[in-house]
Protein backbone atom coordinates (compact mmCIF):
# COMPACT_ATOMS: atom_id res chain seq x y z
CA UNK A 1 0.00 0.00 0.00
CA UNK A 2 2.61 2.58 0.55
CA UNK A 3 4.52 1.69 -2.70
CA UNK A 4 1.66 2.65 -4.14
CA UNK A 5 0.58 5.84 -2.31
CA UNK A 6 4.46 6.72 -3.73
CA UNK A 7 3.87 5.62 -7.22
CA UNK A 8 2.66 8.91 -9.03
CA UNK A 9 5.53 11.04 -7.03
CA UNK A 10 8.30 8.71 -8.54
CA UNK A 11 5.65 9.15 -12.40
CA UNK A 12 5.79 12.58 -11.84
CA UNK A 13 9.83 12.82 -10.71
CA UNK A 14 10.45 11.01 -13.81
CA UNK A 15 8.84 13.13 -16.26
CA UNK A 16 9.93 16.56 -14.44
CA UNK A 17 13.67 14.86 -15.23
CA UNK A 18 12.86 13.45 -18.27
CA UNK A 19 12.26 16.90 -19.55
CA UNK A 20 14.43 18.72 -22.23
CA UNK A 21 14.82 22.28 -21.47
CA UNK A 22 15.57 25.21 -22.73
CA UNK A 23 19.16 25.83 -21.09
CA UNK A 24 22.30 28.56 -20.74
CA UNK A 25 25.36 29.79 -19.38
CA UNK A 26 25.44 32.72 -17.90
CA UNK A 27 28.67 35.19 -18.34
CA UNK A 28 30.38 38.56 -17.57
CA UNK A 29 29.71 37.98 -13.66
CA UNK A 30 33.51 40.45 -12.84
CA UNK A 31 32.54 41.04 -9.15
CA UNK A 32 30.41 39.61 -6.42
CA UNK A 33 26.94 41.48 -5.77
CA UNK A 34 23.79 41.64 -7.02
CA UNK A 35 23.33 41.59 -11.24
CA UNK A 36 21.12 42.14 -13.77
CA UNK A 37 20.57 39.38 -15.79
CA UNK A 38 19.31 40.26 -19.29
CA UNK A 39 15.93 37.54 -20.49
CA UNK A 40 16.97 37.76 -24.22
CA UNK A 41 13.96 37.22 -26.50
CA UNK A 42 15.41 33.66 -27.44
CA UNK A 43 14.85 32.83 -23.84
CA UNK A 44 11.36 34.17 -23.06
CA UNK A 45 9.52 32.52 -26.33
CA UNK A 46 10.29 29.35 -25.03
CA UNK A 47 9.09 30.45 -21.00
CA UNK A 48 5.68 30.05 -19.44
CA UNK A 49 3.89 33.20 -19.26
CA UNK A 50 5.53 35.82 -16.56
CA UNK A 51 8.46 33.40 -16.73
CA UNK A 52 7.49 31.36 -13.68
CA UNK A 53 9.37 28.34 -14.99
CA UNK A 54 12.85 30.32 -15.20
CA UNK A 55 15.69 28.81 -12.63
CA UNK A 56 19.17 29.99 -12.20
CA UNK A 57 21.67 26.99 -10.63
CA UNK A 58 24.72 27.26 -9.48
CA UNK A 59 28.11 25.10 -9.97
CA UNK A 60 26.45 22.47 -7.83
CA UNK A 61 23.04 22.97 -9.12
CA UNK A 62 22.04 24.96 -6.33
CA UNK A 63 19.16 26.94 -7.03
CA UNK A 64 20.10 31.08 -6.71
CA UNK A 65 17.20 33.05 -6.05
CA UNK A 66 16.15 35.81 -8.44
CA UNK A 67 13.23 38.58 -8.32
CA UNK A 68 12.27 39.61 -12.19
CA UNK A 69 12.31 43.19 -13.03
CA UNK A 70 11.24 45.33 -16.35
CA UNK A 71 12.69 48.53 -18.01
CA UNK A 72 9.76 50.20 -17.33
CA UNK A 73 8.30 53.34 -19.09
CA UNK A 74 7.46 56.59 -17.46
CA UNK A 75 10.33 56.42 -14.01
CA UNK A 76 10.45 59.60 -12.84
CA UNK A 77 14.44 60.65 -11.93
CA UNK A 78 15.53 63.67 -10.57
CA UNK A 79 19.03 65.10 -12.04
CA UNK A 80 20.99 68.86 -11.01
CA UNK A 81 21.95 70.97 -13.32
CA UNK A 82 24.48 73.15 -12.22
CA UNK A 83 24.83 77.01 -13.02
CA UNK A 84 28.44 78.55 -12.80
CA UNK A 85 29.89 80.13 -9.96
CA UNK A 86 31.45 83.29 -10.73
CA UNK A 87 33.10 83.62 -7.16
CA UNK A 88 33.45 82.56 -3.86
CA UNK A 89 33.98 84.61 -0.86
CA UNK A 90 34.41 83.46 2.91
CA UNK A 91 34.87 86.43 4.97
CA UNK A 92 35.55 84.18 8.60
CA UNK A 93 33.17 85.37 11.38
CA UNK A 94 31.00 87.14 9.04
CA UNK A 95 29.70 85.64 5.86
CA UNK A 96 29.56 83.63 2.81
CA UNK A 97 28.71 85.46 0.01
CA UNK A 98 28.32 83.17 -3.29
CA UNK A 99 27.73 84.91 -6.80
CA UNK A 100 26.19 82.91 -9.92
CA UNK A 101 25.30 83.33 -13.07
CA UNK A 102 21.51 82.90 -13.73
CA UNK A 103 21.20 80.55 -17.20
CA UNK A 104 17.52 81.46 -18.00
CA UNK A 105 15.60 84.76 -18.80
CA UNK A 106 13.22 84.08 -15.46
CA UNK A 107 14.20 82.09 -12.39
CA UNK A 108 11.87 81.52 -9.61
CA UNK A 109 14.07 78.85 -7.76
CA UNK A 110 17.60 77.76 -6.92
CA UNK A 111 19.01 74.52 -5.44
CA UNK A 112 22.04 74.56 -3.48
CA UNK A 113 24.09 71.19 -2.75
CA UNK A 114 25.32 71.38 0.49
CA UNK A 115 27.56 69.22 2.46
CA UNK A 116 25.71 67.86 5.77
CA UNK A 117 25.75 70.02 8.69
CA UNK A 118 24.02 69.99 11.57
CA UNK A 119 23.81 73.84 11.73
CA UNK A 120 21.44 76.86 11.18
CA UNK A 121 21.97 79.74 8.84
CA UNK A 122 20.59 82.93 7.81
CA UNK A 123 20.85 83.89 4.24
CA UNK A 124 20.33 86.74 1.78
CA UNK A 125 19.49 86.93 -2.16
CA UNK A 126 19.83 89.99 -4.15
CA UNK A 127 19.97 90.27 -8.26
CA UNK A 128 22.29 92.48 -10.25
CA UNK A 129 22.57 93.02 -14.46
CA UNK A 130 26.53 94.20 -14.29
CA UNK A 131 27.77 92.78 -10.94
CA UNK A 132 27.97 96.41 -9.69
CA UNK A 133 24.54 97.34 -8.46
CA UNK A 134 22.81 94.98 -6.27
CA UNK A 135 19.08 94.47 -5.68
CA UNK A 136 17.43 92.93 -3.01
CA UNK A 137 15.10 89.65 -3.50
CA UNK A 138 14.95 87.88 -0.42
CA UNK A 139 16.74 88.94 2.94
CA UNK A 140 17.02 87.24 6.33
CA UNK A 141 15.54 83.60 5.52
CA UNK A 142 16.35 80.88 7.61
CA UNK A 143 18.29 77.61 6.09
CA UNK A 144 17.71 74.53 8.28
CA UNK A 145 17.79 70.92 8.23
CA UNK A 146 21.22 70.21 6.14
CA UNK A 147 21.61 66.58 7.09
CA UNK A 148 21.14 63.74 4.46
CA UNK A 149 21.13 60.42 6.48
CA UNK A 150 22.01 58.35 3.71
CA UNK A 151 24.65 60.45 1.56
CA UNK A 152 27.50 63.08 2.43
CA UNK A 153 25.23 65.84 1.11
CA UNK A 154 22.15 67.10 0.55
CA UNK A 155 19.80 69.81 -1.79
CA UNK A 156 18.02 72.59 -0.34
CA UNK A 157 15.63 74.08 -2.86
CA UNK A 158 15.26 77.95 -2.04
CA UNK A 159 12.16 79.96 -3.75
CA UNK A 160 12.58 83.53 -5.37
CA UNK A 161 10.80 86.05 -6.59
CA UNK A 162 10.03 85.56 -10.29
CA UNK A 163 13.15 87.54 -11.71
CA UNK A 164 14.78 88.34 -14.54
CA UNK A 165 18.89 89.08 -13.43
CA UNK A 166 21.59 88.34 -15.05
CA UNK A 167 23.61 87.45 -12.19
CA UNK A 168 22.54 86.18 -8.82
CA UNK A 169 24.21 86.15 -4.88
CA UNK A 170 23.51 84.50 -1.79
CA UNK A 171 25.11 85.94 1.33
CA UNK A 172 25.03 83.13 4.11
CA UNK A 173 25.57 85.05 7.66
CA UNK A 174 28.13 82.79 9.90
CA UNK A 175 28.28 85.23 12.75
CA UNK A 176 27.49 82.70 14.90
CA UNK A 177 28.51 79.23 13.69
CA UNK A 178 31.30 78.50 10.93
CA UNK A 179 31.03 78.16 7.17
CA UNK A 180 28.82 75.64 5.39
CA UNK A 181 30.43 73.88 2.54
CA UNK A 182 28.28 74.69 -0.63
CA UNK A 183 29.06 72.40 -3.20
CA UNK A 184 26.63 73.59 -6.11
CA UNK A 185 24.05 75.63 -7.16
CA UNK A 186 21.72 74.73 -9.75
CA UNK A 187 18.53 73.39 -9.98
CA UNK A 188 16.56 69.95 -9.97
CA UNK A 189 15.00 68.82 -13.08
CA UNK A 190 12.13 66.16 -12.68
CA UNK A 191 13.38 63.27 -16.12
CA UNK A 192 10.97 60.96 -17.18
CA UNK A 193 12.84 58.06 -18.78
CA UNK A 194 11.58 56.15 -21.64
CA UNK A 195 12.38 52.50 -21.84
CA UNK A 196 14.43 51.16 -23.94
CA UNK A 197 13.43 48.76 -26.02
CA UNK A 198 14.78 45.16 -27.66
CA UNK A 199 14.13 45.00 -31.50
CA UNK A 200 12.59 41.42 -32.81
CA UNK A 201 13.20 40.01 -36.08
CA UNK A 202 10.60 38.50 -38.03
CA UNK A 203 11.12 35.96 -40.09
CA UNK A 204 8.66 37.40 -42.97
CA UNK A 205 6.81 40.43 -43.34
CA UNK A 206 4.27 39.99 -46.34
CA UNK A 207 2.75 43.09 -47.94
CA UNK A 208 0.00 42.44 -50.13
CA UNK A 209 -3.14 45.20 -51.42
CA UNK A 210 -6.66 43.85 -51.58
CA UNK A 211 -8.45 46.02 -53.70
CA UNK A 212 -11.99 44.79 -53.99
CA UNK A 213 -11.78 45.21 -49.77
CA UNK A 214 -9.80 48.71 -50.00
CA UNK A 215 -7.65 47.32 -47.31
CA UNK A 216 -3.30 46.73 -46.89
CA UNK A 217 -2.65 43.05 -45.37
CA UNK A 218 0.24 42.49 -44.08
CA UNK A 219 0.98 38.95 -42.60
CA UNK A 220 3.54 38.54 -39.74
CA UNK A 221 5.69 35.46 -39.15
CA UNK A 222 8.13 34.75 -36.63
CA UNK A 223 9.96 31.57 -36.26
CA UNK A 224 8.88 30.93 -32.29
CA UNK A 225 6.16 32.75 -30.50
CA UNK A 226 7.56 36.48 -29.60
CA UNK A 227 6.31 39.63 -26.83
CA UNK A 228 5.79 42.28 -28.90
CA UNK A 229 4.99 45.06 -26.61
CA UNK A 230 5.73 47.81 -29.33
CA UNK A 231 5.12 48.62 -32.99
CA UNK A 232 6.85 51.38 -35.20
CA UNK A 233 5.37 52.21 -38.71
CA UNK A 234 7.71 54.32 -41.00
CA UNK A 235 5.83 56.16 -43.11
CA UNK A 236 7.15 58.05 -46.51
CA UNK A 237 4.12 59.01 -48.34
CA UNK A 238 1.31 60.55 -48.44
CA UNK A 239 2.01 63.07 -45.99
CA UNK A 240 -1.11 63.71 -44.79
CA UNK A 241 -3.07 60.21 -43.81
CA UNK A 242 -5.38 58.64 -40.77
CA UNK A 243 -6.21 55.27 -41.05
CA UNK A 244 -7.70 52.74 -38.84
CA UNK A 245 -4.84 49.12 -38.20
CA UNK A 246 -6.75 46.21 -36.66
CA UNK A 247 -4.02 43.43 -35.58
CA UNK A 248 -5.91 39.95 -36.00
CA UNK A 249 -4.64 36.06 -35.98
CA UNK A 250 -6.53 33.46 -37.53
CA UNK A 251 -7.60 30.41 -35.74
CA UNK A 252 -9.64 27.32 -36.64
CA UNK A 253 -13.34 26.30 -34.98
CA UNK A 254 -15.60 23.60 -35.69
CA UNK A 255 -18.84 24.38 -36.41
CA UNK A 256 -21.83 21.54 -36.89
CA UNK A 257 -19.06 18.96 -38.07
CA UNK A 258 -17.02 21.49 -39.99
CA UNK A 259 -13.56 23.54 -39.59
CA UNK A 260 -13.89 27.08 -40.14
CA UNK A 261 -11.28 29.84 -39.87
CA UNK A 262 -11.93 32.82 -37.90
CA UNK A 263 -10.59 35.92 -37.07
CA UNK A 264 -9.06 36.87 -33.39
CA UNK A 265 -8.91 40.51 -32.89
CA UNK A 266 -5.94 41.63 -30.83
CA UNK A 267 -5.40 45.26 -31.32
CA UNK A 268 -6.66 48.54 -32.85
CA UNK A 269 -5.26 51.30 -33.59
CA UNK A 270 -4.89 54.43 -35.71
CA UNK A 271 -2.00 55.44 -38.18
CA UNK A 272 -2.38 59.49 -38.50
CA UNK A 273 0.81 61.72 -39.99
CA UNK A 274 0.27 63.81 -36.96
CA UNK A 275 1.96 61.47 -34.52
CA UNK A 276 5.15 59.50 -34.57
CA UNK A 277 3.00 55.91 -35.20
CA UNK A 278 4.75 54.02 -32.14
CA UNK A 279 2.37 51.74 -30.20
CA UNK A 280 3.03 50.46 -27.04
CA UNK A 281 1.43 48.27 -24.23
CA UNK A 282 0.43 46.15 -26.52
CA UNK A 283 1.55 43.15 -24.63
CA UNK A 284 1.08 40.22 -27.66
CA UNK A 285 2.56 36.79 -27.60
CA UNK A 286 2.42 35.88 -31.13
CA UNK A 287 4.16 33.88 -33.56
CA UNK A 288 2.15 34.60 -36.63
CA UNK A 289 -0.56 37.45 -37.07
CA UNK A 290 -1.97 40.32 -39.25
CA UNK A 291 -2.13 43.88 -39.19
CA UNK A 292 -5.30 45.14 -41.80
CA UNK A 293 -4.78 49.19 -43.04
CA UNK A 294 -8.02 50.43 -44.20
CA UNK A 295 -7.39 52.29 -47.05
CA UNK A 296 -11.05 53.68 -48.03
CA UNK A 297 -11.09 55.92 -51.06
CA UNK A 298 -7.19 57.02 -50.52
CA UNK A 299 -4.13 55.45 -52.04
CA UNK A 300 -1.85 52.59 -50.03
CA UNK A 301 0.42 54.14 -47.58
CA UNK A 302 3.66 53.53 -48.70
CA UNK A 303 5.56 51.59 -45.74
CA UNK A 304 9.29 51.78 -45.79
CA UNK A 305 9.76 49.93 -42.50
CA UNK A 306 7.75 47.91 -39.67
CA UNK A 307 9.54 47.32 -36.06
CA UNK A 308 8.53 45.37 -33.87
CA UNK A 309 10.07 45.13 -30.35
CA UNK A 310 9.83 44.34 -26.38
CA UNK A 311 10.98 46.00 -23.32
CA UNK A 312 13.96 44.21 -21.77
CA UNK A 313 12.88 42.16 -18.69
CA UNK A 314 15.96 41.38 -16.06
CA UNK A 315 16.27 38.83 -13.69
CA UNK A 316 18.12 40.42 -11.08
CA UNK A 317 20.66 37.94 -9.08
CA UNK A 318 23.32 37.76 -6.21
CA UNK A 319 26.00 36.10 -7.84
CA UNK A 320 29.57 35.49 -7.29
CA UNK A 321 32.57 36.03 -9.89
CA UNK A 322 34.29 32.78 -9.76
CA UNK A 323 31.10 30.45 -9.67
CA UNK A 324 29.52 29.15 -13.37
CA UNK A 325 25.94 29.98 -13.37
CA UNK A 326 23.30 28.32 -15.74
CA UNK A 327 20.07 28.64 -16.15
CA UNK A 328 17.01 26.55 -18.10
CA UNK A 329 13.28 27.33 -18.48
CA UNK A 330 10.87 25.59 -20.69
CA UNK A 331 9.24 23.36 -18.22
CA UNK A 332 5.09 23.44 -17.82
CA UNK A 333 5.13 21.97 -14.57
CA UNK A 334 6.64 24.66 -12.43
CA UNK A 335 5.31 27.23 -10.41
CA UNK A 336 6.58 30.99 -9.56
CA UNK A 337 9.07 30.47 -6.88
CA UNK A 338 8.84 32.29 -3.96
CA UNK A 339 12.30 33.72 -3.18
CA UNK A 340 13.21 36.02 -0.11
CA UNK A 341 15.32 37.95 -2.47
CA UNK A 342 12.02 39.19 -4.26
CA UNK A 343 11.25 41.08 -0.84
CA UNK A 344 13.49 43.57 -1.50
CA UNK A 345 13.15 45.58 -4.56
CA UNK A 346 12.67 48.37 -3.33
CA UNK A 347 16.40 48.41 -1.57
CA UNK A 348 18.29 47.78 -4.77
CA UNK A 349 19.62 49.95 -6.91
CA UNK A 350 19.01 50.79 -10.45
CA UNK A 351 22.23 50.81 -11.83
CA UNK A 352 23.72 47.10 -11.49
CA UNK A 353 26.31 45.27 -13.13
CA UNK A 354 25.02 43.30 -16.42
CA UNK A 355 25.28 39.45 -16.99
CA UNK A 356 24.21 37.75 -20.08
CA UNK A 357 22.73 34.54 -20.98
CA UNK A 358 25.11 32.43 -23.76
CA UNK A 359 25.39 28.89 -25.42
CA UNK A 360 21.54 28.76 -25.70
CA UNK A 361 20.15 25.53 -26.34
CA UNK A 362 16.61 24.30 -27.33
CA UNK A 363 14.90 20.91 -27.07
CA UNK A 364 14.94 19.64 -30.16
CA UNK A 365 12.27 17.59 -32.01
CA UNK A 366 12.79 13.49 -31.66
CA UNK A 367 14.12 12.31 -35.22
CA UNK A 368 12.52 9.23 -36.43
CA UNK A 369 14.27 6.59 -37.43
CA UNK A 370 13.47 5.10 -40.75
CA UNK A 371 14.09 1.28 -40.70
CA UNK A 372 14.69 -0.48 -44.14
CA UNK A 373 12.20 -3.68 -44.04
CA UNK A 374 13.50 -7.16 -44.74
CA UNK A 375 12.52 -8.21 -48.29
CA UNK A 376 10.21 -10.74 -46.12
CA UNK A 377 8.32 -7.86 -44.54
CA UNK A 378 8.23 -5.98 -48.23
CA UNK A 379 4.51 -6.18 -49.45
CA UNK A 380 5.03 -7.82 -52.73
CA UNK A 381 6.54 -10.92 -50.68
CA UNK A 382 3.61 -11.23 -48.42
CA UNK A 383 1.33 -11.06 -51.96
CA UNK A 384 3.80 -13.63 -53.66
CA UNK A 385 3.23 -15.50 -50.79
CA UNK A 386 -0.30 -15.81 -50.68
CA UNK A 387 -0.68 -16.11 -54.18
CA UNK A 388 1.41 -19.41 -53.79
CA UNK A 389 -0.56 -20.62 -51.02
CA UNK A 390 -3.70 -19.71 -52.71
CA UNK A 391 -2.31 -22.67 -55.58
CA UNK A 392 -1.56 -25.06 -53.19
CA UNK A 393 -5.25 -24.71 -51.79
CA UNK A 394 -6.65 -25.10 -55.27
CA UNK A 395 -4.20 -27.79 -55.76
CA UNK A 396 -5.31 -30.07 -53.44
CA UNK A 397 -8.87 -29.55 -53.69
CA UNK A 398 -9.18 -30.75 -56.91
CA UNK A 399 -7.13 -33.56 -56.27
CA UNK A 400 -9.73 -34.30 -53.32
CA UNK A 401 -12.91 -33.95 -55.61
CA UNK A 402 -11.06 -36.07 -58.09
CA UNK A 403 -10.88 -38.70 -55.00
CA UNK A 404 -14.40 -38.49 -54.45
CA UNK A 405 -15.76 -38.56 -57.94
């Protein structure tokens, strides 16, 4: 009784090892830390869905736990842009008194980098065309709070009135406590980065014009099932156009004991010379597909190029430089694994070393072996043969009637 309660776990041991995977080598680890592993397009067509199947070993085919991340579109990031400083001037006891050059017509704000202190200041701000004549904008304002707890520095954004000088100064009163280091002055620019994206290849792109429908076909084919999350239409002529793209794949149905073809809408869309004609989020995972331009009344647009692409996904690691890392994927069985390391996005940082994924391999299809029959097992021997016995039947039995009169 208990081999059998154990019979399906060794069934299903067996198959989960009898599996070929999808499997590579992982390279350019330099330095121990955490890495960003780039999931290749080659890689992800032959994954399950959010790449729950993927698994990194180790040398001893430990496995090494991953969290997966994407180059996402729309991160905010904050940069400084820095305005020169004309001069400098520390007068000890007394003050600090910082000229700059203002970059922009109208100013309304400046950023200063300090270095931490845990000190108080009063400052000044006045606004001058020549250097010569000063005017006053602000005077007596308190600057507080200098301490960054996690870097050597910090920014302390200081508001204006809208003005229009040439050349700015802050006098910073240290009557009472010594000097602040001011590193900079600028100000903070709020980035939104765009992600970068991973171009695919198709294996054909068919153009074709139906007429009679007053529609452009074009028929998609990859080699293995891709993400397209992005597609690019250069157009060169007319240069004035809006038209309506539906993105379709055809599947088969049976209907009352007969295969039909239908058609599986998967996008829309509109092509207009007014925009750039990039569309993203589109999120497919197709191998072969169509995109339909209707046309109406109005000539074919005349298509120079189609791109399709995907935004990266990483698989970010802690790996060590001298261990060999591999990795497979491919297998329908497995679940999402639930790694610790997963609990701490947040904490990691954006820029990490890059390792990539090399010597892919795929399962490949079982060959079949074509065996050469024995001239016994041919079909003409096996007719010969009959035909023979069929004789010696007839043979005898009319020997036998003869017997019997």
């Amino acid at each position: 009784m208990k081999l059998n309660k154990f019979l399906p776990l060794l069934l299903l041991a067996q198959l989960s090892i009898g599996q070929v995977l999808t499997t590579g080598k992982i390279e350019g680890v330099k330095q121990n830390g955490l890495h960003k592993i780039v999931v290749v397009p080659e890689i992800r067509s032959f994954s399950q869905g959010q790449l729950q199947d993927f698994r990194i070993f180790d040398s001893k085919h430990n496995e090494v736990p991953y969290y997966i991340a994407e180059d996402k579109k729309g991160d905010n990031s904050l940069t400084f842009e820095a305005f020169e400083i004309l001069s400098k001037t520390v007068v000890p006891h007394k003050s600090t008194s910082i000229v700059f050059a203002n970059p922009g017509k109208v100013i309304s704000e400046v950023t200063l980098s300090v270095a931490n202190a845990d000190v108080s200041k009063n400052y000044s701000i006045s606004g001058s065309d020549d250097q010569k004549e000063w005017f006053g904008l602000i005077n007596k304002a308190q600057l507080a709070d200098l301490e960054n707890t996690t870097e050597t520095s910090d920014y302390k954004q200081l508001t204006l009135p809208l003005s229009a000088y040439r050349f700015l100064k802050i006098d910073i009163d240290d009557k009472k406590t010594l000097p602040i280091n001011v590193l900079k002055i600028g100000k903070l620019v709020s980035k939104t980065d765009s992600a970068s994206f991973l171009d695919l290849n198709p294996k054909s792109t068919a153009i074709s014009q139906i007429k009679n429908e007053k529609k452009t076909l074009i028929h998609v084919t990859f080699d293995t099932p891709q993400v397209i999350d992005r597609i690019s239409f250069n157009i060169s002529a007319p240069s004035f156009y809006k038209r309506q793209v539906r993105i379709y794949k055809k599947l088969e149905r049976k209907v009352r004991k007969r295969t039909e073809i239908y058609e599986q809408e998967l996008a829309v869309f509109e092509l207009n010379s007014d925009r750039t004609n990039s569309y993203e989020d589109l999120g497919l995972f197709e191998k072969d597909f169509f995109i339909s331009i209707e046309n109406r009344d109005n000539p074919p647009l005349s298509l120079d190029k189609i791109r399709f692409s995907q935004i990266p996904v990483f698989a970010v690691a802690d790996l060590k430089a001298n261990e060999k890392y591999t990795i497979s994927t491919g297998n329908n069985n497995l679940i999402a694994p639930d790694y610790d390391l997963s609990y701490f996005k947040n904490r990691t940082s954006t820029h990490l070393p890059e390792a990539s994924i090399t010597m892919i391999q795929h399962p490949q299809p079982d060959s079949k072996i074509t065996i050469q029959d024995s001239f016994w097992q041919q079909s003409w021997f096996l007719w010969a043969c009959i035909c023979v016995a069929g004789i010696v039947i007839l043979y005898f039995a009319i020997s036998l009637i003869k017997d019997m009169n």
